[in-house]
Protein backbone atom coordinates (compact mmCIF):
# COMPACT_ATOMS: atom_id res chain seq x y z
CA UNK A 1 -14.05 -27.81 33.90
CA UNK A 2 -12.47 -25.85 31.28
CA UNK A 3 -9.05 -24.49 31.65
CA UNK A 4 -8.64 -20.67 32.64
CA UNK A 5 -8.34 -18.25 29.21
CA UNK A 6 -5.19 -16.35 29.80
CA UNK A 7 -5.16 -12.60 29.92
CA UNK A 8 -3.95 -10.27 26.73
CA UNK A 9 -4.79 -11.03 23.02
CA UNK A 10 -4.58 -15.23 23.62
CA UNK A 11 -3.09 -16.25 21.03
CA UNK A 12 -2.73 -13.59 18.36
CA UNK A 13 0.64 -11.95 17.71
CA UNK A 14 0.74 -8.83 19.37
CA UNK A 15 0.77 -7.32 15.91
CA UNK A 16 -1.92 -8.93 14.28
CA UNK A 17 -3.53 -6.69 11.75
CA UNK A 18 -1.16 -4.16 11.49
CA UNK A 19 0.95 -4.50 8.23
CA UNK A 20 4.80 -4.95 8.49
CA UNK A 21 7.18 -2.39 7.74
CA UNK A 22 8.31 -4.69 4.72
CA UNK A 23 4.59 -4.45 3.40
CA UNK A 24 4.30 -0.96 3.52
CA UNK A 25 7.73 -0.47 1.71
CA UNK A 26 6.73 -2.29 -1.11
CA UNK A 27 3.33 -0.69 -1.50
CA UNK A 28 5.26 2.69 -1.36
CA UNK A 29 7.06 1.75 -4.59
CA UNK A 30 4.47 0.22 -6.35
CA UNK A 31 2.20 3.50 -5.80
CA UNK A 32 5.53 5.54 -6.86
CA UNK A 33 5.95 3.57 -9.86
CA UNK A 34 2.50 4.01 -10.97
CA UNK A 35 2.51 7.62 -10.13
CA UNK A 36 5.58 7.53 -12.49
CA UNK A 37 3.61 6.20 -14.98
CA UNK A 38 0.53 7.97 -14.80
CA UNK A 39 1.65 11.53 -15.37
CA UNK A 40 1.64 12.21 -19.44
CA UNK A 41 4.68 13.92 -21.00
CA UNK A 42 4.44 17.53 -22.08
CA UNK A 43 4.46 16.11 -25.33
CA UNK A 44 1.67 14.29 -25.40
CA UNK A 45 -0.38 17.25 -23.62
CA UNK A 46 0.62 19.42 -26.85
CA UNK A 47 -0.03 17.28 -29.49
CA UNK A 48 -3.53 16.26 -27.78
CA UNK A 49 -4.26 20.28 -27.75
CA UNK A 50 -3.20 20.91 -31.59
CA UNK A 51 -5.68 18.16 -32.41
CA UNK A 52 -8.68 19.88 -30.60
């Protein structure tokens, strides 16, 4: 005879899967930094338009 499986999840976290508030946190500064670092100066859009 097999023992009886209790009811609920068993024996995941209740949280399983979802990502901590920690996790999130960091992700939101990395993806601020790289925002940061994506957008060009107005410089650089000027000189790249003389050029053309």
């Amino acid at each position: 005879m097999s023992a009886p499986t209790p009811e609920g999840r068993g024996l995941q976290h209740p949280a399983f899967g979802r990502p901590s508030p920690a996790l999130i946190a960091r992700a939101h500064r990395g993806y601020a930094r790289f925002l940061a670092q994506a957008t060009p100066d107005d410089h650089t859009l000027d000189a790249a338009a003389r050029r053309r």
